[in-house]
Each structure stands twice: as C-alpha cells, then as structure tokens.
Protein backbone atom coordinates (compact mmCIF):
# COMPACT_ATOMS: atom_id res chain seq x y z
CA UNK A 1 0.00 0.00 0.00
CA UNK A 2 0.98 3.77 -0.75
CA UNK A 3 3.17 5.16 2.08
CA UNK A 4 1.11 7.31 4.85
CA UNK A 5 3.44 10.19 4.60
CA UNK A 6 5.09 10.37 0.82
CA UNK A 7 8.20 12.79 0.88
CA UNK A 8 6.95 15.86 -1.29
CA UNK A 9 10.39 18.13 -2.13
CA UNK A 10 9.67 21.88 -1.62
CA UNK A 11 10.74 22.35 -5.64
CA UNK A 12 9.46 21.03 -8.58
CA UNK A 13 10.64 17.18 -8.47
CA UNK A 14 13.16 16.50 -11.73
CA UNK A 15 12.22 12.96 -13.22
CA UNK A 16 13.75 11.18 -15.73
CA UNK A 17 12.05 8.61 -17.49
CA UNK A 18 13.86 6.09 -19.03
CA UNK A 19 12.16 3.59 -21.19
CA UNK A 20 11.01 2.33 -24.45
CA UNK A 21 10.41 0.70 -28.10
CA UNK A 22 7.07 -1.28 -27.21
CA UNK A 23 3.93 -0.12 -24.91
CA UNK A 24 4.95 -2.95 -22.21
CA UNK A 25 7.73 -0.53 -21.54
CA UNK A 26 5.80 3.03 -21.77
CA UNK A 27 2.88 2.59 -20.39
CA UNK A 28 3.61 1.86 -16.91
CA UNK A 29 5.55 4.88 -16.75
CA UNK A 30 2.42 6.65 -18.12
CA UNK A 31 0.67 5.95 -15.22
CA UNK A 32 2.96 6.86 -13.08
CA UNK A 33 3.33 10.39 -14.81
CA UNK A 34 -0.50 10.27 -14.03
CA UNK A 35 -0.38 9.16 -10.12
CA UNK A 36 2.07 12.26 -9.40
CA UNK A 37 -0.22 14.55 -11.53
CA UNK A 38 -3.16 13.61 -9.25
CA UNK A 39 -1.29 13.75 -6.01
CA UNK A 40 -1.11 17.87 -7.39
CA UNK A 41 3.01 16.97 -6.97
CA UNK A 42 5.11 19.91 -8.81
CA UNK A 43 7.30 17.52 -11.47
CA UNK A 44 9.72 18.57 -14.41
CA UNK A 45 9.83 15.77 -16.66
CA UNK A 46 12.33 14.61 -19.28
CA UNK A 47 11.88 11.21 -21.21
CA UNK A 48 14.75 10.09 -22.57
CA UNK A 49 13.75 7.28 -25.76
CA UNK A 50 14.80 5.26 -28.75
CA UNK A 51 14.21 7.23 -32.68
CA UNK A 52 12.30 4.40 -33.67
CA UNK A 53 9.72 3.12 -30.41
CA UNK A 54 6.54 4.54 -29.19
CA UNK A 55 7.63 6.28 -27.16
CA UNK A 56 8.24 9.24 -28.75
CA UNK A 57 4.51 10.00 -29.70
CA UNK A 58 3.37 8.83 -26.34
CA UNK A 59 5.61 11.19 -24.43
CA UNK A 60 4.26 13.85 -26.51
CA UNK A 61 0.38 12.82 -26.30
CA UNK A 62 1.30 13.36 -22.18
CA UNK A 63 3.38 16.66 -22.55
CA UNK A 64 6.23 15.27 -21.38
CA UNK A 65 9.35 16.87 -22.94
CA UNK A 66 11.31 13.99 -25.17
CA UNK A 67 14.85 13.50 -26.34
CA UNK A 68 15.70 10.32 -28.10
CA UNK A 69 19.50 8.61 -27.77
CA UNK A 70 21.43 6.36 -30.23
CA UNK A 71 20.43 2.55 -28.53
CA UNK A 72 21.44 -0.66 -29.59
CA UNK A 73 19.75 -3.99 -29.00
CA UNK A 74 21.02 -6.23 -26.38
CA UNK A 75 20.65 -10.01 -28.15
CA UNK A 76 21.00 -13.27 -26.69
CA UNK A 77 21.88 -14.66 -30.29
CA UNK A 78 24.72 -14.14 -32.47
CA UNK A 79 23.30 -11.55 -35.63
CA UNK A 80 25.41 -9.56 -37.75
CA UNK A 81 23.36 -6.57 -36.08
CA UNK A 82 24.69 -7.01 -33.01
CA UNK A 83 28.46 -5.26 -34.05
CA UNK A 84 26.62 -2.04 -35.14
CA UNK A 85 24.21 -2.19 -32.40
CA UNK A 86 27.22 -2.28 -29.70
CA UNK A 87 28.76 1.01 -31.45
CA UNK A 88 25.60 2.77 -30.99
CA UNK A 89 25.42 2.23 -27.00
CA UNK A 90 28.53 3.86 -26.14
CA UNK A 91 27.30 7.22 -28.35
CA UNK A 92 23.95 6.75 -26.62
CA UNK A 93 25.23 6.50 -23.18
CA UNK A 94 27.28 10.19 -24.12
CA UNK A 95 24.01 11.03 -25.07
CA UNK A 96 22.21 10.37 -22.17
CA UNK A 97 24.63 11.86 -19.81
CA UNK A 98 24.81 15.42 -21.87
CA UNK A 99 21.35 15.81 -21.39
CA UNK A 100 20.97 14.33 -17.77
CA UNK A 101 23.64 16.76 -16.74
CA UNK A 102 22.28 19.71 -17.89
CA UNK A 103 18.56 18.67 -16.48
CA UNK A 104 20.07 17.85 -13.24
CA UNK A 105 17.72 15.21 -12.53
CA UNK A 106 16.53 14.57 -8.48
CA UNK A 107 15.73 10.59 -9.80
CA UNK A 108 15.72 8.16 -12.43
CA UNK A 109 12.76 5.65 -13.56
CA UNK A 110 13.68 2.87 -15.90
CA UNK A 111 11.38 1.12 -17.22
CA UNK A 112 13.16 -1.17 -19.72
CA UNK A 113 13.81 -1.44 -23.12
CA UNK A 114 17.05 -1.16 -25.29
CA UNK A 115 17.32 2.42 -24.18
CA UNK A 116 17.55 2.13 -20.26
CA UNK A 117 20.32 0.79 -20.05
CA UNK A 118 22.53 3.43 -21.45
CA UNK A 119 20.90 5.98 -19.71
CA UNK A 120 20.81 4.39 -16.33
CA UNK A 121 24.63 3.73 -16.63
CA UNK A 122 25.42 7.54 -17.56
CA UNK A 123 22.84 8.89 -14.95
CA UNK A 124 24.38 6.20 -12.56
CA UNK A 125 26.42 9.05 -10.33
CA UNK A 126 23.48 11.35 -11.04
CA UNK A 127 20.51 10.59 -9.50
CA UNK A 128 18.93 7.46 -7.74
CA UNK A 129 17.91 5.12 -9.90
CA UNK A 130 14.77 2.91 -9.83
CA UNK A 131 14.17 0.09 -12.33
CA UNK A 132 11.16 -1.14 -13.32
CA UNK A 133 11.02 -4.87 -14.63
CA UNK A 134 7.57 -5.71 -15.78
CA UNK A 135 7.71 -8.77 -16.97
CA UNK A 136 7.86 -12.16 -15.13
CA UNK A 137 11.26 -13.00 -16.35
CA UNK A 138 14.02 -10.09 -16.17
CA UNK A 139 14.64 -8.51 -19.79
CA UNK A 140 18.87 -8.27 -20.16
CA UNK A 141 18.79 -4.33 -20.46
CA UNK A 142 17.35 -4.30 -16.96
CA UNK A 143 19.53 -6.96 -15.93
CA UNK A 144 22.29 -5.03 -16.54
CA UNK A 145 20.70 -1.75 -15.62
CA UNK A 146 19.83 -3.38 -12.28
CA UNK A 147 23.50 -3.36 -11.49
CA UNK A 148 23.87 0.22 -11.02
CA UNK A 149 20.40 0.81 -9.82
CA UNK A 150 19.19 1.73 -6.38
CA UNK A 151 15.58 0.13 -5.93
CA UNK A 152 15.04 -2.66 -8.34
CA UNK A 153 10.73 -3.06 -8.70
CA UNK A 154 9.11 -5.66 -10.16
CA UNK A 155 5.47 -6.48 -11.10
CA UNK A 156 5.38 -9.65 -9.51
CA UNK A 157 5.77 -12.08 -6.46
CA UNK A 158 7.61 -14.66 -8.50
CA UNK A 159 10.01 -11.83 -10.31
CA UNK A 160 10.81 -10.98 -7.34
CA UNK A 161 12.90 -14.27 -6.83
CA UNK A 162 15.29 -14.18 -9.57
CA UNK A 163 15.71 -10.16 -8.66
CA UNK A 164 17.00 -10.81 -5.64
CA UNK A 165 19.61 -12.98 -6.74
CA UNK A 166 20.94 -9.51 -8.60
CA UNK A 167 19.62 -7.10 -6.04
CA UNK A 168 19.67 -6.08 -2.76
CA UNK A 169 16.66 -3.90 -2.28
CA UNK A 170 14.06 -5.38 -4.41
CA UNK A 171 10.53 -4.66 -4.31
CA UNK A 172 7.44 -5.44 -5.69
CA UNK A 173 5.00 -2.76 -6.55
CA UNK A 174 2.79 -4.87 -9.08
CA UNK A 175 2.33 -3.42 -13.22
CA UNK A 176 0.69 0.54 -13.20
CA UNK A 177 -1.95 0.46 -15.68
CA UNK A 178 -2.64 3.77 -16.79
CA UNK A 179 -6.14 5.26 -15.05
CA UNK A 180 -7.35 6.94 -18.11
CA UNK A 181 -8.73 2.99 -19.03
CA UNK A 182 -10.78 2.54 -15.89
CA UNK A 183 -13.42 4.92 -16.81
CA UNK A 184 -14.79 3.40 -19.62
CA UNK A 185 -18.68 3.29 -21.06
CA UNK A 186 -20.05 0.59 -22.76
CA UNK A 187 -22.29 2.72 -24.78
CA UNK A 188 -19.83 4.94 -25.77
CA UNK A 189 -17.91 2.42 -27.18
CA UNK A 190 -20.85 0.19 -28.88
CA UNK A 191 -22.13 3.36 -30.56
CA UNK A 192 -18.45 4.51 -31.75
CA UNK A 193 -18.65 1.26 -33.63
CA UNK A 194 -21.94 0.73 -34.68
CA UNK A 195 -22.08 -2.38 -32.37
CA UNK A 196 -25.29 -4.33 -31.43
CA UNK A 197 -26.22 -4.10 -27.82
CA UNK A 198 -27.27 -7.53 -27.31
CA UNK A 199 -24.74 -9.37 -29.12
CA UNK A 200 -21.24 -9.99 -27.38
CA UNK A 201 -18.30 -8.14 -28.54
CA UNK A 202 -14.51 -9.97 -29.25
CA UNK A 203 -11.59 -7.16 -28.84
CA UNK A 204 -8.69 -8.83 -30.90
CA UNK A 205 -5.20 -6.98 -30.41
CA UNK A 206 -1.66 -7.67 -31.09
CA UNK A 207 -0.34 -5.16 -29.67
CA UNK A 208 0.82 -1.39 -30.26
CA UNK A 209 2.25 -3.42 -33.45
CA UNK A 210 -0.22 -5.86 -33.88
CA UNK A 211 0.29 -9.61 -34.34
CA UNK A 212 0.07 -11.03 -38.07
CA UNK A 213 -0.36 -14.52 -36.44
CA UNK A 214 -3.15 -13.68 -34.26
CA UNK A 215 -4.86 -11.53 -37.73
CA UNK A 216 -4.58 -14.29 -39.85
CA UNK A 217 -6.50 -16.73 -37.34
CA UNK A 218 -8.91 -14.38 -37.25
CA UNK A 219 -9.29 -13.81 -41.09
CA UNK A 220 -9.85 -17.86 -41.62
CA UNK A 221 -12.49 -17.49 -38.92
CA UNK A 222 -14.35 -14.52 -41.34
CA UNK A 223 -16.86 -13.94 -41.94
CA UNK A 224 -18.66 -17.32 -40.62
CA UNK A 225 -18.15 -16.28 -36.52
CA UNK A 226 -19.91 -13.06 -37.32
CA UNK A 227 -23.41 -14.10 -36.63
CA UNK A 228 -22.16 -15.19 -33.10
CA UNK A 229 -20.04 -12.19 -32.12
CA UNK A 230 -19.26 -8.48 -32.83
CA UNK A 231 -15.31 -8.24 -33.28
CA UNK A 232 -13.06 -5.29 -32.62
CA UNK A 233 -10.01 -5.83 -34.29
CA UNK A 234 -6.76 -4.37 -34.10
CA UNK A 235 -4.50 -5.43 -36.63
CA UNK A 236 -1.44 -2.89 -36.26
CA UNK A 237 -0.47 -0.16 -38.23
CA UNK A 238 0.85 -0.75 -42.08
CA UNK A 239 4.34 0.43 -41.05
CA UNK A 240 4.07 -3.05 -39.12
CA UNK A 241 2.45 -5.35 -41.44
CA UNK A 242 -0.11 -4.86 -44.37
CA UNK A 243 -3.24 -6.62 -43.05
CA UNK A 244 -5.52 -3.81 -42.11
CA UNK A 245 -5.56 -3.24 -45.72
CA UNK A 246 -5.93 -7.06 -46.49
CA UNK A 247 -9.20 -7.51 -44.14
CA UNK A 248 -10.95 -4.38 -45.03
CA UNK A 249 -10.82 -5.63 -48.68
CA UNK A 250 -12.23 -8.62 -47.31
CA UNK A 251 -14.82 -6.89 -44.85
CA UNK A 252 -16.03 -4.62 -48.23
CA UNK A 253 -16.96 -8.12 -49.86
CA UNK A 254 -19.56 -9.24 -47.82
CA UNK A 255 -23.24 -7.98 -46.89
CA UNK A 256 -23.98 -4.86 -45.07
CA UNK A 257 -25.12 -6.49 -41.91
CA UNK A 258 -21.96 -8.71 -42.04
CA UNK A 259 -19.91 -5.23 -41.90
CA UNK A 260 -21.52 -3.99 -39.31
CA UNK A 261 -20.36 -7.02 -37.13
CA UNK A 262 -16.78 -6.38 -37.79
CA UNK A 263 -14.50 -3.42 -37.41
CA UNK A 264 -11.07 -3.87 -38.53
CA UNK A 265 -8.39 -0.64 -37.30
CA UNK A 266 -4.23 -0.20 -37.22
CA UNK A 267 -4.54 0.87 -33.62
CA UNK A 268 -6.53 1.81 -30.87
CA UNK A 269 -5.89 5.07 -28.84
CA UNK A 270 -7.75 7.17 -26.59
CA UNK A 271 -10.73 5.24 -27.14
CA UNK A 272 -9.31 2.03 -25.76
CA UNK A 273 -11.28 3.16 -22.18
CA UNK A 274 -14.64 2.58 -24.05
CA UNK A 275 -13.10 -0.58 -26.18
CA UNK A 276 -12.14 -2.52 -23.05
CA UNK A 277 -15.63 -1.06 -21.37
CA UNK A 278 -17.95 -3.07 -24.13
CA UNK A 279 -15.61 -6.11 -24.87
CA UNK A 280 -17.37 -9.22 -23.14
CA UNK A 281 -13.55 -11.15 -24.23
CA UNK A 282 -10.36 -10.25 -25.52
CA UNK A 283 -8.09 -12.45 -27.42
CA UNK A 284 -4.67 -11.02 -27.29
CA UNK A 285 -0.81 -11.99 -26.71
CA UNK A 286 0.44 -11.86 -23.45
CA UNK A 287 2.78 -8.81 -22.83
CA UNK A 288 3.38 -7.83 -19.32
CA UNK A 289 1.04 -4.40 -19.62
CA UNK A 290 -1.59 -6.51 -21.19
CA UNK A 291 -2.12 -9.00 -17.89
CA UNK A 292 -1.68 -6.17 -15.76
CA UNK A 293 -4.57 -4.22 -17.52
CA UNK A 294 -6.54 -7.23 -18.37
CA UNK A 295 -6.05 -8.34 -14.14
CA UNK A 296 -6.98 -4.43 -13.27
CA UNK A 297 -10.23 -3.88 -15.61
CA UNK A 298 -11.40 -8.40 -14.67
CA UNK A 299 -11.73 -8.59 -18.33
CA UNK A 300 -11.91 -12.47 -19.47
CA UNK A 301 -9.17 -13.64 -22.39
CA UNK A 302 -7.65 -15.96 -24.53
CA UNK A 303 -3.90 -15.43 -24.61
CA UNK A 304 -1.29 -16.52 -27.61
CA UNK A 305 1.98 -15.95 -26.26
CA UNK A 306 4.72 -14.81 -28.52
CA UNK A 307 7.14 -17.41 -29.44
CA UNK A 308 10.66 -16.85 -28.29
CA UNK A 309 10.43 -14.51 -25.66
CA UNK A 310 13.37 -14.16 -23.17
CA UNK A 311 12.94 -17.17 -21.18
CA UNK A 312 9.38 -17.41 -22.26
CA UNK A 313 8.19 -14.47 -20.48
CA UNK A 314 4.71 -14.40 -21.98
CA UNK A 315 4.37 -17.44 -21.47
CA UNK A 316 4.63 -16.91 -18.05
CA UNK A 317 3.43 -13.77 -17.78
CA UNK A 318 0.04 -15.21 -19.06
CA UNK A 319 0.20 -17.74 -16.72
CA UNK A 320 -0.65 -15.16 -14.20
CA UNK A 321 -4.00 -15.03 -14.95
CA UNK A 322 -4.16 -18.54 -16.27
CA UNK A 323 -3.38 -20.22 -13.07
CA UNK A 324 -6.36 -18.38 -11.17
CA UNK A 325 -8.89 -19.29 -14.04
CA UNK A 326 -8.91 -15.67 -15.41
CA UNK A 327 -7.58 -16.59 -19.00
CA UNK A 328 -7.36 -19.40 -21.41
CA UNK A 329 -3.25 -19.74 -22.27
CA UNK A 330 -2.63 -21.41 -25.86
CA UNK A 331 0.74 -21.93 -27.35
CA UNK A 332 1.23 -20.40 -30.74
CA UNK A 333 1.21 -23.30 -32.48
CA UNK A 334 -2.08 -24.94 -31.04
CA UNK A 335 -3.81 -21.94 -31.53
CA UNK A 336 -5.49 -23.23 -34.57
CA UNK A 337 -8.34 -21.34 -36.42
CA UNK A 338 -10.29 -24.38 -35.80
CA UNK A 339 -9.32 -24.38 -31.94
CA UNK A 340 -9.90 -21.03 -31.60
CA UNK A 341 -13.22 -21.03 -33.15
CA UNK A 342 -13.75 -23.35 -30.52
CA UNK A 343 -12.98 -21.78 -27.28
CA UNK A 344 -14.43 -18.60 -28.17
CA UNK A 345 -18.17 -19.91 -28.81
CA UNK A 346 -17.90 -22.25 -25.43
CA UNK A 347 -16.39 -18.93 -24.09
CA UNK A 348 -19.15 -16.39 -25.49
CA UNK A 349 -21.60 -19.02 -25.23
CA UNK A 350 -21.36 -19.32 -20.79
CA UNK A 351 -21.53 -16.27 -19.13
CA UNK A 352 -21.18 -17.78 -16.03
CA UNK A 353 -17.04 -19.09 -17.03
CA UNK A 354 -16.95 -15.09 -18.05
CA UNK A 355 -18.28 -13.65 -15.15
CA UNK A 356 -16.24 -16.24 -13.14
CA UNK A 357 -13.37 -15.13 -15.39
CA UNK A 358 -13.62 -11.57 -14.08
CA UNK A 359 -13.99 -12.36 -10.95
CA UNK A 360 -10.77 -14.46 -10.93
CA UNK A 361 -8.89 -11.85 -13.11
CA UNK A 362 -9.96 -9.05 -10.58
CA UNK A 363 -8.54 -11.07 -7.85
CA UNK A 364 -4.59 -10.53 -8.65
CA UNK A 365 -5.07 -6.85 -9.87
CA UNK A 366 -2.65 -4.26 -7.87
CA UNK A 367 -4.45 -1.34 -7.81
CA UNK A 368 -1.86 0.21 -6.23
CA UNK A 369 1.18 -0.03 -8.42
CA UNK A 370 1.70 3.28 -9.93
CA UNK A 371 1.65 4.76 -6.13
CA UNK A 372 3.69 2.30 -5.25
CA UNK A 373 6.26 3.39 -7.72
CA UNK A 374 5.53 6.89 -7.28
CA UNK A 375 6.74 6.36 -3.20
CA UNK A 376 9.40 4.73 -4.10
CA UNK A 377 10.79 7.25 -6.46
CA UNK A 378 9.74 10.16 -3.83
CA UNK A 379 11.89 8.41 -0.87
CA UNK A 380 14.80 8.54 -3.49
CA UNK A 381 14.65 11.65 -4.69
CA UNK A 382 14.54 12.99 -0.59
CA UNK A 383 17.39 9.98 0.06
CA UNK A 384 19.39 12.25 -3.26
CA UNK A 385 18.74 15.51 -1.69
C-alpha cells in the first residue's frame, strides 16, 4: 500500500524517465506520470527514448518533454546486427549523460527497453535510480541496468525471486496500468462502432504493433463467426504489417449487416477506455502491460503468447492469470483457427465461465502499483537531496 506520509520536495521534483520501443515498456511509466499529476506533486519531466519506439509520440500525447539517444539492442543470439548495435550504446550513453547533466535530474525511472540501459549507466552518479522490470522473467537491459540501480521493482511475487539474486533492495510494486482505461462506457464504445447491444463483442489486439499470427486466425475465422459475435479488431499499423488493408478488402466483400459485425483498425488510442468497457472477451498476446490491464479492468481472455520470448516471459506472464482461471493460455502453435473457433463460442456461449473469469482476473489486480512506484521514487529523490 501507498506510504502514509510520501516525501513531497519543496521544488518542482526533476524525473527522468527512461524507457522504451514497445507499450509494455511506456505505459507503466504513463501511469505513473499520471499518479504524481493527481497527487497535485510539482514535477519537471524529461523522457529520454529510442528514434524508432513509441515512445516518442506517447511522451508527446502526455506533454512530457522527449529526447531520443542512439540505442542498440542487447541479443542473446549471435546476428550480424549485433556489431553495429554495440557502437551505438557507447554514443547513446554520451548522449544520455549530456542531457541528464544539464537537467540535473533529483531521480531516475527505468522502465526497460534497449534504451535504459545506457541511460541508467550515464545517470548512474546522477541521481537514484529505480528500475522497473515488468515482466515475469528479467529482460537483459534491466539486468544489466539493475547493477547500477538503487531500488530494483518488479510487477510480480515470483520476479521478485530471480531479482534478488541480482539485487539487494528489491521490491514489488505490481504493473501501473494507466487510469485513463478505468473509466470506460459501454455505450460509448458500442455506438463509436456501430455495435449491437445484445450481441457480445470480441476485442482482438496484437499489440501497439499488432500480431500477423493472431490476424490471420482471425481472417480464416471470417466472416462465418460473425453471426455469433461483434469483433473489434486491431491489426497494427501498415508500417508493421499490411493486413488492415488485407481484411478491409475482405470486410467490403460481404453484406452490409456482415460489416456492421466487424471493425477492422491499425490501432486503438484514446478510445481504448470505451473498447475494453464493451468487450465481453479479448483475445490477445500476453505482454506484461496486457495481464496487468486485463487483471486491473477483470476482463476475461484468450492469450497466444509470442514465441521466443526471453525465457518465455509471456508465457509466463500469461500464466498469471491462467493459473487463477482468469484466461485461457494457448501456445502459438495450437492456436489453430479451428481451436480457436472453438474456445471462443464455449467462451461467449457461458456467461457464467466469463463472469467467473472476471472475478478471478480481478482477484490478482494491484491497484496500487503506480503509487507504489511513485513512493518509491519520492523516498529517493529525498534519500538524493
């Protein structure tokens, strides 16, 4: 739980954010940007990114003031890649520490991602430094940012494990979810869409990228599964992959009541309060921020991991709501169009498993995370001062 008595410093509090390339990474720190808005604390921000992530546009959706660093990717397999990548770190981490020295930071939030580690290691005799791992096995940039950090947070019991075989002060705050999402209406959402009240909505998403594997199950299920369910379906932008344009072809094919039952888009943004507000299941992968907001909101899901994660992390990540009966885990490769027809009409057809779902998913939220993180960033900036 939040501390009773948060240290508050008498001047505008300098954070530096440090974190990005997917949403998993920038999203949490969104809603810790929002927990120290609501508190009314005085904060000068500056989020230090990757050119080519999110991040970038999400920083600037949340007027927070954005420079982007030179970052490499840390691999665990031999690529060709991997002897320019290790040239850019070194002019990132010069990067990092030219601007961290002339903001003068009070603390430093990592929150993962190729760029935190470079900027943690330059900001290193800065500021404090708190990483962030989200995940429910530790990413390498944060376990090598962990060395040189000062609080090492985690989303969750069983992370907290292998972190404390790398750190000494290790703590576990849970996943922020952003609290623009928990104000959702149903009606807002089934009227943006043109949905049917009565007939149960699917939210598909890949991701801030989408998922071609996950679109192309859906597409064999089309159009036949539309006069059982309303589907939402976020298929990624085309900078990603080309199948928005592929299914809304496919979508303009078929009769006008068919269309009305399916809504194909590249990505869903402010809205997603309302989307998550009128989806009765969501069929998604398995990222860290997706549990945590899936746990937080007791939506029901089906969950694909990706394949090859970092010691299976969604895997086990989705295994968080899995094991209480909140979600349905299927690997990648049993996740057959024919399976997955399957589970979602037993799903949509028993709204006793979904409301049993909820329930269970509702059971391992932490609605407290962002404060958490928000504490522990105020007790070292006071510890700094």
């Amino acid at each position: 739980m939040p501390s009773s008595s948060p240290v508050t410093p008498s001047r505008p509090l300098r954070l530096v954010i440090a974190g990005g390339g997917t949403g998993g990474h920038v999203l949490p720190a969104v809603a810790v940007v929002e927990e120290l808005r609501r508190r009314a604390i005085a904060v000068e921000f500056l989020w230090i990114g990757g050119r080519s992530g999110v991040e970038r546009d999400i920083a600037a959706a949340n007027d927070i003031p954005f420079v982007a660093i030179q970052t490499g990717k840390l691999r665990r397999y031999f690529s060709v890649q991997t002897f320019t990548d290790m040239l850019r770190i070194p002019v990132g981490m010069a990067q990092a520490f030219q601007r961290m020295r002339a903001f003068r930071p009070d603390v430093i939030y990592s929150t993962g991602g190729a760029v935190s580690f470079p900027t943690v290691f330059s900001g290193a005799r800065i500021a404090p430094i708190l990483t962030h791992e989200q995940t429910a096995q530790i990413g390498v940039s944060n376990k090598m940012a962990a060395r040189f950090a000062d609080v090492f947070a985690v989303g969750f019991e069983q992370t907290a494990a292998l972190a404390r075989q790398r750190h000494h002060h290790v703590v576990v705050t849970g996943n922020p979810v952003r609290s623009s999402i928990l104000h959702g209406s149903r009606d807002a959402g089934l009227q943006r869409f043109g949905f049917d009240p009565d007939v149960p909505v699917l939210y598909v998403t890949g991701g801030a990228r989408g998922a071609s594997p996950l679109n192309s199950r859906i597409e064999s299920l089309l159009p036949d599964i539309l006069d059982r369910v309303q589907i939402l379906h976020q298929a990624g932008p085309a900078s990603a992959n080309d199948d928005v344009q592929r299914l809304a072809t496919l979508r303009s094919q078929w009769p006008e009541a068919q269309q009305r039952r399916y809504q194909v888009v590249e990505f869903v943004r402010e809205e997603i309060a309302d989307v998550f507000a009128m989806a009765s299941l969501v069929l998604a992968r398995s990222g860290a921020g997706t549990v945590a907001e899936l746990a937080r909101l007791g939506l029901p899901s089906i969950l694909i991991p990706l394949p090859g994660t970092w010691g299976d992390e969604q895997r086990k990540n989705g295994a968080q709501l899995a094991d209480v009966g909140a979600a349905m885990v299927i690997d990648q490769r049993e996740a057959t169009p024919e399976r997955l027809r399957q589970e979602l009409l037993r799903l949509l057809d028993e709204p006793e498993i979904l409301q049993r779902m909820r329930a269970a998913a509702t059971s391992i939220a932490r609605p407290d995370a962002a404060a958490n993180i928000v504490d522990e960033l105020l007790k070292l900036a006071d510890k700094g001062h």
